[in-house]
ModelCIF file with pLDDT and N, C-alpha, C, O atoms, coordinates in Angstrom:
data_MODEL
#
_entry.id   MODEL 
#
_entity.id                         1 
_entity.type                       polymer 
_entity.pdbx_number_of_molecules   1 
#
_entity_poly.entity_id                      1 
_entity_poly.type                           'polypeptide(L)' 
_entity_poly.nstd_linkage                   no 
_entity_poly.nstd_monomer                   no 
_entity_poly.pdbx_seq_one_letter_code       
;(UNK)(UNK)(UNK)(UNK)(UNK)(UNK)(UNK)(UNK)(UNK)(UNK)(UNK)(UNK)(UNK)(UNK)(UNK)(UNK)
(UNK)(UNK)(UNK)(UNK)(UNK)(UNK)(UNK)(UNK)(UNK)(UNK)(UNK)(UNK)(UNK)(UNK)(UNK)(UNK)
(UNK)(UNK)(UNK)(UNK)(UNK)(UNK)(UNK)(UNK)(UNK)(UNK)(UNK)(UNK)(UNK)(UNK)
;
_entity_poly.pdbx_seq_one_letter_code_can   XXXXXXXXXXXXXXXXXXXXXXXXXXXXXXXXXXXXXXXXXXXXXX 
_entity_poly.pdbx_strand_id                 A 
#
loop_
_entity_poly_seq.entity_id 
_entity_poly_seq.num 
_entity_poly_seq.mon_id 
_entity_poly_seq.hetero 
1 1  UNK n 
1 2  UNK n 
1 3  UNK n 
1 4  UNK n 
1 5  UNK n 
1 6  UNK n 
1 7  UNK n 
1 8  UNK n 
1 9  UNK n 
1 10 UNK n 
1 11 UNK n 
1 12 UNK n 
1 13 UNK n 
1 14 UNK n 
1 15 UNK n 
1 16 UNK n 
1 17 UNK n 
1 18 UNK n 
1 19 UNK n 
1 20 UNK n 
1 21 UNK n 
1 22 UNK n 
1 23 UNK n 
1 24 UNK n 
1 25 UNK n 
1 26 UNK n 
1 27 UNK n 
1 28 UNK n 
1 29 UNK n 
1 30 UNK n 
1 31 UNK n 
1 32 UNK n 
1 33 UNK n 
1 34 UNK n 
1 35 UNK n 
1 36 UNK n 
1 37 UNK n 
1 38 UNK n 
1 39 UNK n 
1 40 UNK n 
1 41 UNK n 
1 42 UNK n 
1 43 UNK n 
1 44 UNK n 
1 45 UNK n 
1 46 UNK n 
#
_struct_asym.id          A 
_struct_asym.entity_id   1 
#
loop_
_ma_qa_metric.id 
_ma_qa_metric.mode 
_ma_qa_metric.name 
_ma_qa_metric.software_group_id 
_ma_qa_metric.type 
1 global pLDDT . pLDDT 
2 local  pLDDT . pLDDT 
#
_ma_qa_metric_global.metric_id      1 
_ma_qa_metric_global.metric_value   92.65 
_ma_qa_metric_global.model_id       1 
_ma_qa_metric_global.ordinal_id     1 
#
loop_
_ma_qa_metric_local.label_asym_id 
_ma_qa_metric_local.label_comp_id 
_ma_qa_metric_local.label_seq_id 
_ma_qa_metric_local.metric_id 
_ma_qa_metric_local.metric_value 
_ma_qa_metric_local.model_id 
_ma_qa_metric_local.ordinal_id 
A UNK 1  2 98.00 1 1  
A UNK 2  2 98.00 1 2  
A UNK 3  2 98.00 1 3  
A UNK 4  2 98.00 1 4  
A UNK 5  2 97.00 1 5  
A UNK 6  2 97.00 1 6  
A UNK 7  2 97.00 1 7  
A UNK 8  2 96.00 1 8  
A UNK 9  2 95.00 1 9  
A UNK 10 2 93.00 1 10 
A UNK 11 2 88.00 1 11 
A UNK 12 2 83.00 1 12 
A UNK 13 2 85.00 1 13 
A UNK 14 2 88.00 1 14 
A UNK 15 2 93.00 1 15 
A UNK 16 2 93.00 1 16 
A UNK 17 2 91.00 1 17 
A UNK 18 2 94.00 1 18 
A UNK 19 2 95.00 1 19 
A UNK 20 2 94.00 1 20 
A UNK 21 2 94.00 1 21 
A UNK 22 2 94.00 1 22 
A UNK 23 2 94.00 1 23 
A UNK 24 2 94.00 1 24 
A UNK 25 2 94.00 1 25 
A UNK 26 2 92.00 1 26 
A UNK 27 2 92.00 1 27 
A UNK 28 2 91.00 1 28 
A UNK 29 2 86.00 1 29 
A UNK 30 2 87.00 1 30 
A UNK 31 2 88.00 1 31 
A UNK 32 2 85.00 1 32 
A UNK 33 2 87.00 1 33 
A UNK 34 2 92.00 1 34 
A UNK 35 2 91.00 1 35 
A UNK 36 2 89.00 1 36 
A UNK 37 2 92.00 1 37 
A UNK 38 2 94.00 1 38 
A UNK 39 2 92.00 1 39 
A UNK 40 2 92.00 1 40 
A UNK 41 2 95.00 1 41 
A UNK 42 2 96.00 1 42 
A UNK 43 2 94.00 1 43 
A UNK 44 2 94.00 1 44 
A UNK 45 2 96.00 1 45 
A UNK 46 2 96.00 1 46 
#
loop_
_atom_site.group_PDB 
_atom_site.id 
_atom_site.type_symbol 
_atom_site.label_atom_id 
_atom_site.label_alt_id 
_atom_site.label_comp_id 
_atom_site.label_asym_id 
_atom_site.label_entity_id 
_atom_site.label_seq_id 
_atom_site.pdbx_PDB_ins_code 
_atom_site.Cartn_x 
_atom_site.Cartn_y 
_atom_site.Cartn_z 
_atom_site.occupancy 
_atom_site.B_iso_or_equiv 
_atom_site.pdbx_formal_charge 
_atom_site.auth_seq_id 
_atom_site.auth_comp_id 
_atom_site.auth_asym_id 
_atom_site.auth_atom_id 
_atom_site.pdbx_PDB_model_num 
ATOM 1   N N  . UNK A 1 1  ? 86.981  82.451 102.805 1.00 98.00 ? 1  UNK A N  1 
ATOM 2   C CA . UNK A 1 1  ? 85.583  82.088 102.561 1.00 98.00 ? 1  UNK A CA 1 
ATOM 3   C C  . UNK A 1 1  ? 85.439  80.577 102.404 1.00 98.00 ? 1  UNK A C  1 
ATOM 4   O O  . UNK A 1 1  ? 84.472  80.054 102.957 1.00 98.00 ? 1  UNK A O  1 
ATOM 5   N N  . UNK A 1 2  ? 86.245  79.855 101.748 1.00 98.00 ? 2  UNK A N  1 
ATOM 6   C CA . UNK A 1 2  ? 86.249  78.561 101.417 1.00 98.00 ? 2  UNK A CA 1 
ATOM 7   C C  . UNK A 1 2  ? 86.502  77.940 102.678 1.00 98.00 ? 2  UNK A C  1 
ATOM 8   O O  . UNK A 1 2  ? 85.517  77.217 102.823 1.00 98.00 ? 2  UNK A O  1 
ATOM 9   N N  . UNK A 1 3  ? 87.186  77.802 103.605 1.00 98.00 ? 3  UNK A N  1 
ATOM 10  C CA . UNK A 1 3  ? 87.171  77.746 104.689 1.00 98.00 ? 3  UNK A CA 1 
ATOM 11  C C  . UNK A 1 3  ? 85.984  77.794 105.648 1.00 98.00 ? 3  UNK A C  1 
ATOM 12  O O  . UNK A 1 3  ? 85.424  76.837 106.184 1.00 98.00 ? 3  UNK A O  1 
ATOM 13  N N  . UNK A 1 4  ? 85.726  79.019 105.754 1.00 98.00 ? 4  UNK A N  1 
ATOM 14  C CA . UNK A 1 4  ? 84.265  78.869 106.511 1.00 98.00 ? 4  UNK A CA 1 
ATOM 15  C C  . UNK A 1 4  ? 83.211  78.448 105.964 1.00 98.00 ? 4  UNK A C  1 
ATOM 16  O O  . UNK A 1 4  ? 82.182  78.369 106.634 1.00 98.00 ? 4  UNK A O  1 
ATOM 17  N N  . UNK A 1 5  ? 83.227  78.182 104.983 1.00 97.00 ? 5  UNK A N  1 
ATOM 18  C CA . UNK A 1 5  ? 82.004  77.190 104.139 1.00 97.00 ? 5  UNK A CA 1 
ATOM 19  C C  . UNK A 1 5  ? 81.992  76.007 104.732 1.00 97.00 ? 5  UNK A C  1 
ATOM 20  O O  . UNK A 1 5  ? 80.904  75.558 105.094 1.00 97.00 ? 5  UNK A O  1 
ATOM 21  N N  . UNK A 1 6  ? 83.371  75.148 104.988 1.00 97.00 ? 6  UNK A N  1 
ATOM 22  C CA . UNK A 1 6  ? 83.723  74.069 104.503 1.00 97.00 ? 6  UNK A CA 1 
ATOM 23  C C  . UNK A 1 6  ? 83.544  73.611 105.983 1.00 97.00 ? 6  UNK A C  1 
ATOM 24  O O  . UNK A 1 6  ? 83.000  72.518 106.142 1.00 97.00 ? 6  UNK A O  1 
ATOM 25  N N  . UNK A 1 7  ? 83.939  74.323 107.106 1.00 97.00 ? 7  UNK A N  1 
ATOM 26  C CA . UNK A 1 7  ? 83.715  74.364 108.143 1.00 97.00 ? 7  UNK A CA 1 
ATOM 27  C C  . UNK A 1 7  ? 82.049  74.245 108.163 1.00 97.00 ? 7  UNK A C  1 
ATOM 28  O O  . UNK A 1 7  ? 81.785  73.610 109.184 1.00 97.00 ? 7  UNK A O  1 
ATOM 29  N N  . UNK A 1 8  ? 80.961  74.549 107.546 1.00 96.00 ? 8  UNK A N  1 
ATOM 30  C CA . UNK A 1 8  ? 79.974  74.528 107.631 1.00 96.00 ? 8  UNK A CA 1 
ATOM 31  C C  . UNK A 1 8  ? 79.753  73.434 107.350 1.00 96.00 ? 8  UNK A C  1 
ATOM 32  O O  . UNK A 1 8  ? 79.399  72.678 108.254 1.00 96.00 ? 8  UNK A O  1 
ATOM 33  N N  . UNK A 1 9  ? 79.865  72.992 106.148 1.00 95.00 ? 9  UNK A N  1 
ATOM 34  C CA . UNK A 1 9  ? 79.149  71.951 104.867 1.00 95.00 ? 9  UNK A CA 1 
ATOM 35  C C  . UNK A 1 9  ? 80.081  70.637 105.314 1.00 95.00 ? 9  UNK A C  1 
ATOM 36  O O  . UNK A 1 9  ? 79.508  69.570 105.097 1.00 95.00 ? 9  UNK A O  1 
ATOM 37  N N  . UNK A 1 10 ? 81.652  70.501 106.005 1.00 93.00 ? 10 UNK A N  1 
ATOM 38  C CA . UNK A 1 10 ? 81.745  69.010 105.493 1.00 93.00 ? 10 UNK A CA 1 
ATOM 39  C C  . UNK A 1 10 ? 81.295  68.069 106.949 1.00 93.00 ? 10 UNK A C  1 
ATOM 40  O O  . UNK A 1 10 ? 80.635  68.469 107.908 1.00 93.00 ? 10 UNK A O  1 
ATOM 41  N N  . UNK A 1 11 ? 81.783  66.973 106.772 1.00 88.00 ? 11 UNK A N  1 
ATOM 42  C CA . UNK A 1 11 ? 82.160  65.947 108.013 1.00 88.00 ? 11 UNK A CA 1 
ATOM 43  C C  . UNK A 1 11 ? 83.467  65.680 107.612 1.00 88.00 ? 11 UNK A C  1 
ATOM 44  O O  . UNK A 1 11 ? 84.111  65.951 106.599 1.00 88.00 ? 11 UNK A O  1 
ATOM 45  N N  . UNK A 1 12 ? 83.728  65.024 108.751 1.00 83.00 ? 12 UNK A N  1 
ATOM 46  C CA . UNK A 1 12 ? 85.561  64.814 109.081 1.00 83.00 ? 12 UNK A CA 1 
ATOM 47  C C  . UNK A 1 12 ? 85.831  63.638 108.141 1.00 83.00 ? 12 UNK A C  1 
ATOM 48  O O  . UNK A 1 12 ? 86.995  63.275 107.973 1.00 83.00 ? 12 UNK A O  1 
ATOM 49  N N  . UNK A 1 13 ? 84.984  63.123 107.621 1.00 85.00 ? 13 UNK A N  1 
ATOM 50  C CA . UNK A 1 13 ? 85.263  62.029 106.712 1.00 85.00 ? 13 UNK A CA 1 
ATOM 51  C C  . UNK A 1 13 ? 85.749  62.518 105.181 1.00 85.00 ? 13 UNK A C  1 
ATOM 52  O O  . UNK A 1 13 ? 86.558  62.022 104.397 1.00 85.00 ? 13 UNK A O  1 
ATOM 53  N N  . UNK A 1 14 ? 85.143  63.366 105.124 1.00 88.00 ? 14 UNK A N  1 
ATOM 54  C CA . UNK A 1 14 ? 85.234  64.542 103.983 1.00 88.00 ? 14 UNK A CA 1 
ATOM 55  C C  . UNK A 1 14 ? 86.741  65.204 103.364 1.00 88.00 ? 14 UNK A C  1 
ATOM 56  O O  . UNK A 1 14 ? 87.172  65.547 102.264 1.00 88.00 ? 14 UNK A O  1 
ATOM 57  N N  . UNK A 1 15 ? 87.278  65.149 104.888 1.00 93.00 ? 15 UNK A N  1 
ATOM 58  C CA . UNK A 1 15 ? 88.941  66.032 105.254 1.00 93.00 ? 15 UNK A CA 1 
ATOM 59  C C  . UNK A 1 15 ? 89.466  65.007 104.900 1.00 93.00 ? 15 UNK A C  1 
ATOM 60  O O  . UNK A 1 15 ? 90.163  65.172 105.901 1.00 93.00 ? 15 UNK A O  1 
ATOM 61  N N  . UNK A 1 16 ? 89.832  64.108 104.474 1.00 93.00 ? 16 UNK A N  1 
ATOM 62  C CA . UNK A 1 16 ? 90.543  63.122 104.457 1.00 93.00 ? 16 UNK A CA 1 
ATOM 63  C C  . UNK A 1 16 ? 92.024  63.682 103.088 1.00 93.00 ? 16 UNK A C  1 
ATOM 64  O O  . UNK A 1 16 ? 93.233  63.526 103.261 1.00 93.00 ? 16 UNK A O  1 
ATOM 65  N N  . UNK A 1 17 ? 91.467  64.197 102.076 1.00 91.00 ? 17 UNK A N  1 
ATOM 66  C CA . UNK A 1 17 ? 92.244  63.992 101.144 1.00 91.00 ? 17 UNK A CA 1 
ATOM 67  C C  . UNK A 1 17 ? 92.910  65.588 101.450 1.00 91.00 ? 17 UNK A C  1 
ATOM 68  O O  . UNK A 1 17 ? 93.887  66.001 100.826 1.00 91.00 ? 17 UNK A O  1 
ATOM 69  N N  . UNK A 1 18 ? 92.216  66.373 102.493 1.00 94.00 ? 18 UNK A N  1 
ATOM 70  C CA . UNK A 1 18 ? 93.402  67.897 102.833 1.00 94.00 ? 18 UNK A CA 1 
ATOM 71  C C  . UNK A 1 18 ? 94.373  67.231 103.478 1.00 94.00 ? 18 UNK A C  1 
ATOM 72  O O  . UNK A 1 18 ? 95.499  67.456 103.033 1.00 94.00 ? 18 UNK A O  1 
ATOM 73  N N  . UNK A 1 19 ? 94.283  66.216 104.708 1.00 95.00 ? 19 UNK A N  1 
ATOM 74  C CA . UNK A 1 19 ? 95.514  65.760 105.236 1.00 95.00 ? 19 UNK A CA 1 
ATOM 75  C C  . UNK A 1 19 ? 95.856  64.873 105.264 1.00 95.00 ? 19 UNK A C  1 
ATOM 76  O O  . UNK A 1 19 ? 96.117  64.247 106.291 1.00 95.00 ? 19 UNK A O  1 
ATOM 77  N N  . UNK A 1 20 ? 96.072  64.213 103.300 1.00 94.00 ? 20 UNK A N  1 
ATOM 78  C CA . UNK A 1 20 ? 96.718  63.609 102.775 1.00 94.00 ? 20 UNK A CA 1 
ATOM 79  C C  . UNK A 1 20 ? 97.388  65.070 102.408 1.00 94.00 ? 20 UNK A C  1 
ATOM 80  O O  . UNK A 1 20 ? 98.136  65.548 103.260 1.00 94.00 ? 20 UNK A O  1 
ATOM 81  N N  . UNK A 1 21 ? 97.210  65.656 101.441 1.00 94.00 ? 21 UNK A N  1 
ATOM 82  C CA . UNK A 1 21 ? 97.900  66.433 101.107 1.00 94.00 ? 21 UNK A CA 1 
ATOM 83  C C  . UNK A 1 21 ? 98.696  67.846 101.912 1.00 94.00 ? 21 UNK A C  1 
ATOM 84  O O  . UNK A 1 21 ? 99.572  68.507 101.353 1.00 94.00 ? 21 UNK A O  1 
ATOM 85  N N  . UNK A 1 22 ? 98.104  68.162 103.524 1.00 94.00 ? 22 UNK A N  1 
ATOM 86  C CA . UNK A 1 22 ? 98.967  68.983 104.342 1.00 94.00 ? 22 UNK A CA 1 
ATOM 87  C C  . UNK A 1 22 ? 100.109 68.011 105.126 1.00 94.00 ? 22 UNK A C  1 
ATOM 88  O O  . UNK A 1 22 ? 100.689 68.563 106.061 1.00 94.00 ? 22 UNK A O  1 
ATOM 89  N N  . UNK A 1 23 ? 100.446 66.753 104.856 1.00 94.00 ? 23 UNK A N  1 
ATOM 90  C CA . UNK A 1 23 ? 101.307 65.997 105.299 1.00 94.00 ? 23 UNK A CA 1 
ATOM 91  C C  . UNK A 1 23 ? 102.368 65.226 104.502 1.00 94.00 ? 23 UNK A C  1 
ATOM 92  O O  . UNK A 1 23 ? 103.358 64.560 104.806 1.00 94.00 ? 23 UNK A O  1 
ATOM 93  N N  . UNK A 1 24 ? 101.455 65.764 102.780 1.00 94.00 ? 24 UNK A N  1 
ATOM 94  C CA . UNK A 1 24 ? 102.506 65.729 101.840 1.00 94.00 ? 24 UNK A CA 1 
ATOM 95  C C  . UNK A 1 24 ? 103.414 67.134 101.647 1.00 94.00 ? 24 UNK A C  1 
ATOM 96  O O  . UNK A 1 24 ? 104.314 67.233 100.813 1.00 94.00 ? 24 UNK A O  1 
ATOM 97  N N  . UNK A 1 25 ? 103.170 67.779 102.208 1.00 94.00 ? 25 UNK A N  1 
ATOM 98  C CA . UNK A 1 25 ? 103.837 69.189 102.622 1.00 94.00 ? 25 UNK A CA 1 
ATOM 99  C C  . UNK A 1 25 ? 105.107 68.727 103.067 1.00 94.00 ? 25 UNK A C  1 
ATOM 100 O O  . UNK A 1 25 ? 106.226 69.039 102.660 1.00 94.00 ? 25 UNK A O  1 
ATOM 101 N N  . UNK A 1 26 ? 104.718 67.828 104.089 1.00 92.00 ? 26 UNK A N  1 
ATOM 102 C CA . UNK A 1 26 ? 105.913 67.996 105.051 1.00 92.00 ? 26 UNK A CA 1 
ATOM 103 C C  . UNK A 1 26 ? 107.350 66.791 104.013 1.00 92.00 ? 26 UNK A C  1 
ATOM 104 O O  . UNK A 1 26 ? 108.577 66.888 103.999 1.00 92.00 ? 26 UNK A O  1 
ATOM 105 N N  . UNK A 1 27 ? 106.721 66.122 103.541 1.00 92.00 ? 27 UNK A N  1 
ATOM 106 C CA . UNK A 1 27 ? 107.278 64.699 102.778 1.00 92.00 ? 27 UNK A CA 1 
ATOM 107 C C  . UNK A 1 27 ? 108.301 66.091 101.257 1.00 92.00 ? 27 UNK A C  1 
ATOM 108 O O  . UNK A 1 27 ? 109.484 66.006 100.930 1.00 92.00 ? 27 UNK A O  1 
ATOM 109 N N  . UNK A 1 28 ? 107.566 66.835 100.876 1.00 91.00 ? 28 UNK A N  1 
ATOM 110 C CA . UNK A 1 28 ? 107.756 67.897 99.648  1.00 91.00 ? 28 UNK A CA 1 
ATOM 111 C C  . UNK A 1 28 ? 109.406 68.313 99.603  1.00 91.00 ? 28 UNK A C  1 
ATOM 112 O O  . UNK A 1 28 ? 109.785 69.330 100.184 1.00 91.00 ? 28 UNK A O  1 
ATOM 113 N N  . UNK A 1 29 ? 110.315 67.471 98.891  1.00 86.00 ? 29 UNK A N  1 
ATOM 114 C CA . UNK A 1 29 ? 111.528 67.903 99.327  1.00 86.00 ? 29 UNK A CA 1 
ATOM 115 C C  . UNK A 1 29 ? 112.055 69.101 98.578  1.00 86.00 ? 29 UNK A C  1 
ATOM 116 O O  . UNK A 1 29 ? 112.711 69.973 99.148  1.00 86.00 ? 29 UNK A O  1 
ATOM 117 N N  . UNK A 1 30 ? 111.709 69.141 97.071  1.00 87.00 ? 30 UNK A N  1 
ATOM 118 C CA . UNK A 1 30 ? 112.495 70.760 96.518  1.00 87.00 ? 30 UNK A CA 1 
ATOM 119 C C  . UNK A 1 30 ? 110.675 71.691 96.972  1.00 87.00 ? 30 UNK A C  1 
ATOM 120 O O  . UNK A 1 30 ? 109.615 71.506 97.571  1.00 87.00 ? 30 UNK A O  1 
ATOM 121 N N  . UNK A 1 31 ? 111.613 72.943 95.942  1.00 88.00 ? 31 UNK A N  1 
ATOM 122 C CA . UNK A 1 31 ? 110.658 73.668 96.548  1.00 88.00 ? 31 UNK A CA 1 
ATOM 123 C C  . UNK A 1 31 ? 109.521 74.018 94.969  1.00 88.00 ? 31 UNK A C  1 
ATOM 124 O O  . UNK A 1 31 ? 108.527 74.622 95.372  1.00 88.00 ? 31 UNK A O  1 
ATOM 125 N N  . UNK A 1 32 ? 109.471 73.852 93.811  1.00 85.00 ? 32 UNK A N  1 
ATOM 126 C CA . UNK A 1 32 ? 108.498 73.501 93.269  1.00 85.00 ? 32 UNK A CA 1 
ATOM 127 C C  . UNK A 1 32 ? 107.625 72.148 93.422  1.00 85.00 ? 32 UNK A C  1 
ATOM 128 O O  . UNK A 1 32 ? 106.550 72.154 92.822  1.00 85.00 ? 32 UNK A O  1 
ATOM 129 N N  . UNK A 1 33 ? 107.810 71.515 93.822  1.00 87.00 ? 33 UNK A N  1 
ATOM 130 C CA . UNK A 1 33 ? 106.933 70.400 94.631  1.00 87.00 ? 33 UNK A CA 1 
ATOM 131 C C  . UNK A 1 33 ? 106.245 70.944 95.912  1.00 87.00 ? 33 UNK A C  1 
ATOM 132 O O  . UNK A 1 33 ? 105.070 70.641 96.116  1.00 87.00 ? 33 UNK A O  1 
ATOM 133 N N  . UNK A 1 34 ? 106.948 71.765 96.820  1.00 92.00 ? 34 UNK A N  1 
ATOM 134 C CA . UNK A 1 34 ? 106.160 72.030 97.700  1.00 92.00 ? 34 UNK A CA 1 
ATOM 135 C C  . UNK A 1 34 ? 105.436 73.333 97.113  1.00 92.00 ? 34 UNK A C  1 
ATOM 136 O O  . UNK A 1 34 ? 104.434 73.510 97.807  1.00 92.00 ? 34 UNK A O  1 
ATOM 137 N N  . UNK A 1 35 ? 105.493 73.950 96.493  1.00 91.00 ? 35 UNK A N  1 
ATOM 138 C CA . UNK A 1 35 ? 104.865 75.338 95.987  1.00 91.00 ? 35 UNK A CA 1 
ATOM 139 C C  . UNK A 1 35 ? 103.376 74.468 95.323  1.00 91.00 ? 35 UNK A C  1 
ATOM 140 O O  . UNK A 1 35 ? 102.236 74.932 95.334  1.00 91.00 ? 35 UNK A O  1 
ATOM 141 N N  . UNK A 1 36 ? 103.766 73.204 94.812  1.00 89.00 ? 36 UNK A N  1 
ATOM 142 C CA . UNK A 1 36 ? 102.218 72.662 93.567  1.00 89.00 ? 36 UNK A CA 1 
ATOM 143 C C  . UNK A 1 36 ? 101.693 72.216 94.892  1.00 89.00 ? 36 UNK A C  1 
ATOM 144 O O  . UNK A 1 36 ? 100.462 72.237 94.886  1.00 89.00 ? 36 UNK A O  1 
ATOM 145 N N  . UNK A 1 37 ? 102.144 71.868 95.891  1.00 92.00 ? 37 UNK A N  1 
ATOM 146 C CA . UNK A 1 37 ? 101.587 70.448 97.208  1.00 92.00 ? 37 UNK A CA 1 
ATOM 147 C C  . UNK A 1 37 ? 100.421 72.230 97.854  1.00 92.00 ? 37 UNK A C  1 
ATOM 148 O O  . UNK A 1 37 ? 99.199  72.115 97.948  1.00 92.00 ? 37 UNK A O  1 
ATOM 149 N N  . UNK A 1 38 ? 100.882 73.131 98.071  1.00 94.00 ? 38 UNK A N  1 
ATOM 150 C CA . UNK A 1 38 ? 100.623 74.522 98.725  1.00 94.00 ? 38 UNK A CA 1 
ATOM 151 C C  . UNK A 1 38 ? 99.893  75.256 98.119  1.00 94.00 ? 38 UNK A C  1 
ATOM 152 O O  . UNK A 1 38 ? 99.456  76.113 98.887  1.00 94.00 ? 38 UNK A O  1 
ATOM 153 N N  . UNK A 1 39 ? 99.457  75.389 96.925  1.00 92.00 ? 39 UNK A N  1 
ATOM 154 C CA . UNK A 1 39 ? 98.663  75.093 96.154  1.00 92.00 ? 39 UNK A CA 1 
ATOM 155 C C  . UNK A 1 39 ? 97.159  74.689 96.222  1.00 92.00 ? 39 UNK A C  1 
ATOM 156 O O  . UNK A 1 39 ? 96.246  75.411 96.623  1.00 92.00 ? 39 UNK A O  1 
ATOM 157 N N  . UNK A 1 40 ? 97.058  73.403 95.759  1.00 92.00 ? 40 UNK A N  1 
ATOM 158 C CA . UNK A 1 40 ? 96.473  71.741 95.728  1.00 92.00 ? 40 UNK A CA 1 
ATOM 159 C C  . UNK A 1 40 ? 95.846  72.259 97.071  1.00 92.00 ? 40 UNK A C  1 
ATOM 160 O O  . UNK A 1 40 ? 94.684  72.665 97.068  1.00 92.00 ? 40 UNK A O  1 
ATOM 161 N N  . UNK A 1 41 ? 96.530  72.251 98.112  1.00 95.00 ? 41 UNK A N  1 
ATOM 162 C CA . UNK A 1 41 ? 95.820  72.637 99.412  1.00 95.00 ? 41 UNK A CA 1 
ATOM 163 C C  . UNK A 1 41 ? 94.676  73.522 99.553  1.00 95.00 ? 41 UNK A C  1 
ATOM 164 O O  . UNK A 1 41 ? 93.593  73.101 99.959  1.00 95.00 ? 41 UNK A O  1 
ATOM 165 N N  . UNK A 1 42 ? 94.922  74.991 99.165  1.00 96.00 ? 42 UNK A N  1 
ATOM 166 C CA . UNK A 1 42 ? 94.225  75.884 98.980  1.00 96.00 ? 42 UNK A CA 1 
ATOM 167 C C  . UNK A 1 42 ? 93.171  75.341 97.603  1.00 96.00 ? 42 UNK A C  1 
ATOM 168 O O  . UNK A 1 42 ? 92.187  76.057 97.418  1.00 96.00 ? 42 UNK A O  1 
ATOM 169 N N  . UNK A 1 43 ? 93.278  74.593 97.019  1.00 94.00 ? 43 UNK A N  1 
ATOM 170 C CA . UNK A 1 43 ? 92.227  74.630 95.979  1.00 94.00 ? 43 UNK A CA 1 
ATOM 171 C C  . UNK A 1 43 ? 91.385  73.566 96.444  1.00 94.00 ? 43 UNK A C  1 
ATOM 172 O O  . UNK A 1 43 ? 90.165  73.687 96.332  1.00 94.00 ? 43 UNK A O  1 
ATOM 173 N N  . UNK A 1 44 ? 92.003  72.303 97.067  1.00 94.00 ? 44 UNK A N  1 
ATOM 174 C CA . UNK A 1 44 ? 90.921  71.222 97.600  1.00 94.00 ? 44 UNK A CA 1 
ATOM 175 C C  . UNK A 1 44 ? 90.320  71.322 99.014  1.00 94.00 ? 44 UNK A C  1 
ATOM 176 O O  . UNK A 1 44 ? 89.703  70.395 99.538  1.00 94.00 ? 44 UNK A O  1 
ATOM 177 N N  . UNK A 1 45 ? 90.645  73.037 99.846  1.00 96.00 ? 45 UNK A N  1 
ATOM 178 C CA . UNK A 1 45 ? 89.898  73.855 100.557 1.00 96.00 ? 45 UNK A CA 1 
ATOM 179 C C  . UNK A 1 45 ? 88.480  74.356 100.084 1.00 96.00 ? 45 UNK A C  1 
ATOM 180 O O  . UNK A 1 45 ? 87.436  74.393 100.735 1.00 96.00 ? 45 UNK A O  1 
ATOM 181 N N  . UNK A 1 46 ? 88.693  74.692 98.923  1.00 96.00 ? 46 UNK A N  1 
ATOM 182 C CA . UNK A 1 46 ? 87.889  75.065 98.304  1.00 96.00 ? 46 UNK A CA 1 
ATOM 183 C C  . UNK A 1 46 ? 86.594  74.208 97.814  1.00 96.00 ? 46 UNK A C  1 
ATOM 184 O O  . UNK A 1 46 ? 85.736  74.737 97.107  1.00 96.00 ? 46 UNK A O  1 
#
């Protein structure tokens, strides 16, 4: 749902801080860092 909202409501200027954080995914070296980064994602979807 948050998703297709967001798809509604933002501009691409908006996305900026999801892919800061889906590219801190990739940077996430243990795996409680990537579990909070995976997270963070899904909530600043929201």
């Amino acid at each position: 749902t948050a998703a297709r909202l967001a798809a509604a409501r933002t501009e691409p200027d908006d996305l900026a801080q999801l892919r800061r954080t889906a590219e801190e995914l990739t940077q996430a070296a243990d795996s409680a860092a990537r579990s909070r980064v995976y997270g963070r994602f899904h909530v600043e979807l929201a």
